[in-house]
Protein backbone atom coordinates (compact mmCIF):
# COMPACT_ATOMS: atom_id res chain seq x y z
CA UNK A 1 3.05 -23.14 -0.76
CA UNK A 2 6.96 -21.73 0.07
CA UNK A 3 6.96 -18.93 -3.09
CA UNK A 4 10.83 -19.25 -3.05
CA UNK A 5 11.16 -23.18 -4.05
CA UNK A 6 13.80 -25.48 -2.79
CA UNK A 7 15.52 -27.35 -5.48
CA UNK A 8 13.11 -30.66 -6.38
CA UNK A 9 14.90 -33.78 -4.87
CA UNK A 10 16.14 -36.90 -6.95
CA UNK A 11 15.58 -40.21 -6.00
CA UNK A 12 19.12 -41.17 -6.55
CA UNK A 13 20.46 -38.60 -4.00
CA UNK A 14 17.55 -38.58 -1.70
CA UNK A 15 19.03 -38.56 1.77
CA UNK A 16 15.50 -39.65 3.13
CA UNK A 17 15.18 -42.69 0.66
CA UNK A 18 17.61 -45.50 3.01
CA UNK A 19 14.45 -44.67 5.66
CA UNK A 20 11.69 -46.07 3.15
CA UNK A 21 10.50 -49.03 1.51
CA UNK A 22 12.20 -47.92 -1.82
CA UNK A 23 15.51 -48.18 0.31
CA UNK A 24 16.58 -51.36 -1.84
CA UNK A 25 15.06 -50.48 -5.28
CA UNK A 26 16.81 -51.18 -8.20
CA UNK A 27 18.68 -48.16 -10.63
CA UNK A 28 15.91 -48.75 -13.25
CA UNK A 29 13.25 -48.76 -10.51
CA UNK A 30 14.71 -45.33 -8.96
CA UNK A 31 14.65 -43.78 -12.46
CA UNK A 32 11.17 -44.91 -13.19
CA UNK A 33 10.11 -43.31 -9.83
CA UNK A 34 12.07 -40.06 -10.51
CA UNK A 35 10.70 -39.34 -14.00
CA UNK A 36 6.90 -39.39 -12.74
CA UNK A 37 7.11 -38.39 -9.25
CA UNK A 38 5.74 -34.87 -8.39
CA UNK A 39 7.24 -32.77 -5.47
CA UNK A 40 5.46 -30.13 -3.21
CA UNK A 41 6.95 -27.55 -0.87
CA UNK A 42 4.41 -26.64 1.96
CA UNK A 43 4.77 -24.59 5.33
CA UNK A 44 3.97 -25.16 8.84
CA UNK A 45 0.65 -26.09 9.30
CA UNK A 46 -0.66 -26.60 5.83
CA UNK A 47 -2.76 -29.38 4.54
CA UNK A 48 -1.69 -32.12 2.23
CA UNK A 49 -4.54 -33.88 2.08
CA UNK A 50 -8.00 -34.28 3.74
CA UNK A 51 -10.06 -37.04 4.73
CA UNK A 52 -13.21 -38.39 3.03
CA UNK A 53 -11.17 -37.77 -0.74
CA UNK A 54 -9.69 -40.18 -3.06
CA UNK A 55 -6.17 -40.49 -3.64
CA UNK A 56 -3.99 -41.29 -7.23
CA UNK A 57 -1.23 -42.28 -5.81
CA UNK A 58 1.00 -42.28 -2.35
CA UNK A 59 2.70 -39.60 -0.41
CA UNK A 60 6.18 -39.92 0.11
CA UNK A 61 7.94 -37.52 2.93
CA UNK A 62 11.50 -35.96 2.00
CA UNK A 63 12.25 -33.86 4.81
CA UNK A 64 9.72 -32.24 7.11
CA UNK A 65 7.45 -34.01 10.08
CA UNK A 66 3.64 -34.23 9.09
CA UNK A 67 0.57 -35.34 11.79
CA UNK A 68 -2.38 -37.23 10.11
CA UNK A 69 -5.31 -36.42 12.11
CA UNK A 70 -9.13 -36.77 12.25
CA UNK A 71 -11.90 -34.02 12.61
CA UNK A 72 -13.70 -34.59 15.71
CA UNK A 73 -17.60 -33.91 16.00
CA UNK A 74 -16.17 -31.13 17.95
CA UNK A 75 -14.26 -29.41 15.48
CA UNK A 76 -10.57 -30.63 18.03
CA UNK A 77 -8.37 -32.62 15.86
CA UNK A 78 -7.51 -36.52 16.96
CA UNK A 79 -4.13 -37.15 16.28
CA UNK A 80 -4.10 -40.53 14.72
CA UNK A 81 0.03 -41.12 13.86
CA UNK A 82 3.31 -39.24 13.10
CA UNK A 83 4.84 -38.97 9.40
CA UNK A 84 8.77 -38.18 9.10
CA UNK A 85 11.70 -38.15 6.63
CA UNK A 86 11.22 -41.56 4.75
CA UNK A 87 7.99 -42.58 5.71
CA UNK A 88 4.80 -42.78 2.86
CA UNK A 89 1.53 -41.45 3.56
CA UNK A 90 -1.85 -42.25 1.73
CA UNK A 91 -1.12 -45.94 0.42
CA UNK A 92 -3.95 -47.62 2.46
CA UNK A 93 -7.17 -46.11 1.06
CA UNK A 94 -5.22 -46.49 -2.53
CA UNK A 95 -4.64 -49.91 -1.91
CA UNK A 96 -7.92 -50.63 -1.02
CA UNK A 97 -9.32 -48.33 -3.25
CA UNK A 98 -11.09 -46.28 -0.47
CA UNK A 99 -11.50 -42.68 0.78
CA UNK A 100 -8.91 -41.60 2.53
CA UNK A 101 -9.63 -42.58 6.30
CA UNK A 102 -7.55 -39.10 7.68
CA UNK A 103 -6.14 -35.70 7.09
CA UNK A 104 -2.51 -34.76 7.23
CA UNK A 105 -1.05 -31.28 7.62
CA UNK A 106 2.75 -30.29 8.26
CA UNK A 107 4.37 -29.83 11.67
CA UNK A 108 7.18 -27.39 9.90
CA UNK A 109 8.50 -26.95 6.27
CA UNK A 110 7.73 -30.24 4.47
CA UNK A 111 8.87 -31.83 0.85
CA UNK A 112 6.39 -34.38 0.10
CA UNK A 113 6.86 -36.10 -3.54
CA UNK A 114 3.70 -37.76 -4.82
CA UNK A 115 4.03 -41.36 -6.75
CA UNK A 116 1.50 -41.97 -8.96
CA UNK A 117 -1.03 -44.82 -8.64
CA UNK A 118 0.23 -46.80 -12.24
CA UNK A 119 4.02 -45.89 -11.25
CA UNK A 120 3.30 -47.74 -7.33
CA UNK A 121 0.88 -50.81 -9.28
CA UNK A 122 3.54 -51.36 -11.71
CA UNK A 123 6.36 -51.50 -8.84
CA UNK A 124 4.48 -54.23 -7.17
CA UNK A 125 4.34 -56.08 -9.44
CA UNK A 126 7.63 -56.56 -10.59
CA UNK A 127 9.47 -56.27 -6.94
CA UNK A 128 8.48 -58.83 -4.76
CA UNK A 129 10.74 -57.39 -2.12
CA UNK A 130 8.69 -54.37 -2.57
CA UNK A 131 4.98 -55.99 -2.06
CA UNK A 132 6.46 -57.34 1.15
CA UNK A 133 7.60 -54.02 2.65
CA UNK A 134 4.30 -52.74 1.95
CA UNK A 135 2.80 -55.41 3.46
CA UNK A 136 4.80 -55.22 6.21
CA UNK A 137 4.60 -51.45 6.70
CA UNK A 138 0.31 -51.84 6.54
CA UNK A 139 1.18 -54.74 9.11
CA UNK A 140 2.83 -52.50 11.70
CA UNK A 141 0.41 -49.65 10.92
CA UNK A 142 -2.69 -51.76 11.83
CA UNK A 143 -0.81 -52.77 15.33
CA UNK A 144 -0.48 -49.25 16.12
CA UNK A 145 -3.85 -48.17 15.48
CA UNK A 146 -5.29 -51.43 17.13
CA UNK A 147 -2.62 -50.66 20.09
CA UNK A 148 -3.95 -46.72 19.96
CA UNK A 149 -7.44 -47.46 20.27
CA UNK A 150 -7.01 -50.35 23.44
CA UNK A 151 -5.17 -47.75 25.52
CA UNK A 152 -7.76 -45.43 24.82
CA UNK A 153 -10.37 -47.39 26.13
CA UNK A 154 -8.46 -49.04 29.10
CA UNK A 155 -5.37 -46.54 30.50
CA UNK A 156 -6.10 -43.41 32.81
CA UNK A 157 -4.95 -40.25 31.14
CA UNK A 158 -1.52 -39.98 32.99
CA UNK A 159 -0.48 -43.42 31.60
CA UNK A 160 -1.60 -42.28 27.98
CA UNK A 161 0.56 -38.71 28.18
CA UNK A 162 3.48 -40.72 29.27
CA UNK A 163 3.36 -43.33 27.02
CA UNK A 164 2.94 -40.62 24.19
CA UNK A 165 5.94 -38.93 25.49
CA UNK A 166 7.84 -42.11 24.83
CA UNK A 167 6.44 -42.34 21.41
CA UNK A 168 7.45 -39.39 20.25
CA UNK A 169 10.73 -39.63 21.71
CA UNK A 170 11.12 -42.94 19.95
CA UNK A 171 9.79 -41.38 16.53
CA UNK A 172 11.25 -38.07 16.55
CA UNK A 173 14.51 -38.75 18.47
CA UNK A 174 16.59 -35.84 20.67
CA UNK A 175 18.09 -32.78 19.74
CA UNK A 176 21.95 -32.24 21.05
CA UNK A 177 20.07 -30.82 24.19
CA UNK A 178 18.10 -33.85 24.26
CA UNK A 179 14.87 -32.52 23.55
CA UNK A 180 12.74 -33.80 22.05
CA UNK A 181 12.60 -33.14 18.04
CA UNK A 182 9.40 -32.03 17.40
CA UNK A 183 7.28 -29.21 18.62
CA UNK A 184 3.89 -29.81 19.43
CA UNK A 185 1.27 -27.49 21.00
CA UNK A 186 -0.45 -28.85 24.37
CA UNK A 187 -3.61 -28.82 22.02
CA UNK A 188 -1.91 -31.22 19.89
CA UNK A 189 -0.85 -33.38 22.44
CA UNK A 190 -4.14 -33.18 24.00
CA UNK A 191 -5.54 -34.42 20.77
CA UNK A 192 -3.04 -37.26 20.23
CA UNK A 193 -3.89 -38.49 23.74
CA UNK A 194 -7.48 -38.28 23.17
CA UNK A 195 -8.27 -35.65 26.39
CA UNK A 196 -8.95 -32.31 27.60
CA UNK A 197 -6.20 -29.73 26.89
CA UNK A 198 -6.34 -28.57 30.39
CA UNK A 199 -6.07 -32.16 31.65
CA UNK A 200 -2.47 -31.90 29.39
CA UNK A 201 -1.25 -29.04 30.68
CA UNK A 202 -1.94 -30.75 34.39
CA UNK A 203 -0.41 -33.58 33.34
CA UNK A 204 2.80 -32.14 31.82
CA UNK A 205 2.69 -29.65 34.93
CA UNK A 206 2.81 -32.83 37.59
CA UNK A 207 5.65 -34.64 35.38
CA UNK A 208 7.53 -31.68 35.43
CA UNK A 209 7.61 -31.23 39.13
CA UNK A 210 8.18 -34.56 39.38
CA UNK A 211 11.09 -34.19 37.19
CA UNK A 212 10.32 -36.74 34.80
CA UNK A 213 10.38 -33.87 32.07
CA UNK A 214 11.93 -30.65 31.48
CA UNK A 215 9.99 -27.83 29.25
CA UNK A 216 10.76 -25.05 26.97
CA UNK A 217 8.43 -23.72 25.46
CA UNK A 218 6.89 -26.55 23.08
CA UNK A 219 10.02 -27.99 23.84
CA UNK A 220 10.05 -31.50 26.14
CA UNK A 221 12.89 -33.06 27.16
CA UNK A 222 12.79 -36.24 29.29
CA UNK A 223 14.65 -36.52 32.26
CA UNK A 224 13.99 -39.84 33.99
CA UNK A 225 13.07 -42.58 31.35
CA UNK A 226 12.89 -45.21 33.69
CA UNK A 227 10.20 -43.30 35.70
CA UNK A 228 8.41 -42.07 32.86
CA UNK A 229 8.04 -45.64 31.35
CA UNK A 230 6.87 -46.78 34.83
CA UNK A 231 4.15 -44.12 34.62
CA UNK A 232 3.29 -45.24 31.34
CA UNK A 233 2.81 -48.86 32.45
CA UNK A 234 4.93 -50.04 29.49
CA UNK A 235 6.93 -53.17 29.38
CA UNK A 236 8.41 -55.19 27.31
């Protein structure tokens, strides 16, 4: 944990909270969120929670980017999804009342306030508004993962790097520089696309000379988008 701890956010204030599902909450609702919530500080590359536990309630992101992962037989991590300013983490397996399917562990500094389980039950009841965002948020999730697991069965390796690239574009957005705004190792990129890390680092190499992409460092900007969405055999 940070030793020298940022000053706990308020629901009221939170400049994350017009990104979530509590975007439309009532005053009462905010208050009775704020006055049971709990709020954790971690650094880059430390673990919120791991897979195969049981959860008491949901993880909601204040600032930070998080990547919620699963140990392969190998010991290489499978990146299943991103998690970002506004977005909840945990609230399938405690919906279902199930381990948790998948670990999560920060990209950089990371605020995460946990809502207890009665706080969330007793929400949902009361706000229908608030049952159907959920529902609608475990709607979209399930696409992705169902989308995630056809393209790893069907699409060559260069389709699934590009398509990736778009992804994260599309859930990270671009600096001022138009990079991309998140760092990610090639292992980790490897992992979310489900390959060898060499195979990445090929990839990335042939986009690059292509000029689809520029790199600095962990940095990846993308410099032809109609190109790279070509490559990634993505339409509309």
């Amino acid at each position: 944990m940070i030793n020298n701890k940022p000053e706990i956010p308020h629901c009221a204030t939170c400049g994350s909270r017009h990104k979530s599902i509590f975007c439309n909450i009532s005053n009462e609702e905010i208050d009775e969120i704020d006055n049971s919530k709990g709020c954790h500080f971690y650094n880059k590359g430390q673990v919120i929670f791991k897979e195969g536990h049981y959860t008491n309630g949901i993880y909601c992101v204040n600032k930070g980017k998080i990547k919620l992962y699963k140990d392969g037989p190998d010991g290489k991590e499978q990146i299943i999804r991103f998690a970002k300013e506004g977005d909840i983490i945990g609230y399938r397996a405690l919906l279902a009342d199930e381990k948790l399917s998948a670990s999560a562990k920060t990209l950089e500094e990371t605020t995460v306030c946990f809502i207890p389980k009665s706080v969330l039950f007793d929400l949902l009841k009361k706000d229908f508004d608030l049952t159907q965002g959920v529902l609608k948020l475990l709607s979209h999730d399930i696409g992705e993962a169902t989308k995630i697991l056809t393209d790893m069965a069907q699409k060559p390796v260069r389709e699934r790097v590009a398509e990736m690239l778009l992804l994260l574009k599309e859930t990270f957005s671009t600096d001022d520089e138009g990079f991309i705004n998140v760092k990610l190792s090639r292992e980790e990129i490897a992992g979310m696309v489900g390959t060898a890390t060499e195979s990445t680092i090929r990839i990335l190499s042939e986009f690059k000379k292509d000029r689809l992409i520029e790199t600095s460092g962990k940095r990846i900007k993308i410099t032809n988008l109609p190109q790279l969405t070509f490559v990634a055999n993505v339409f509309d």
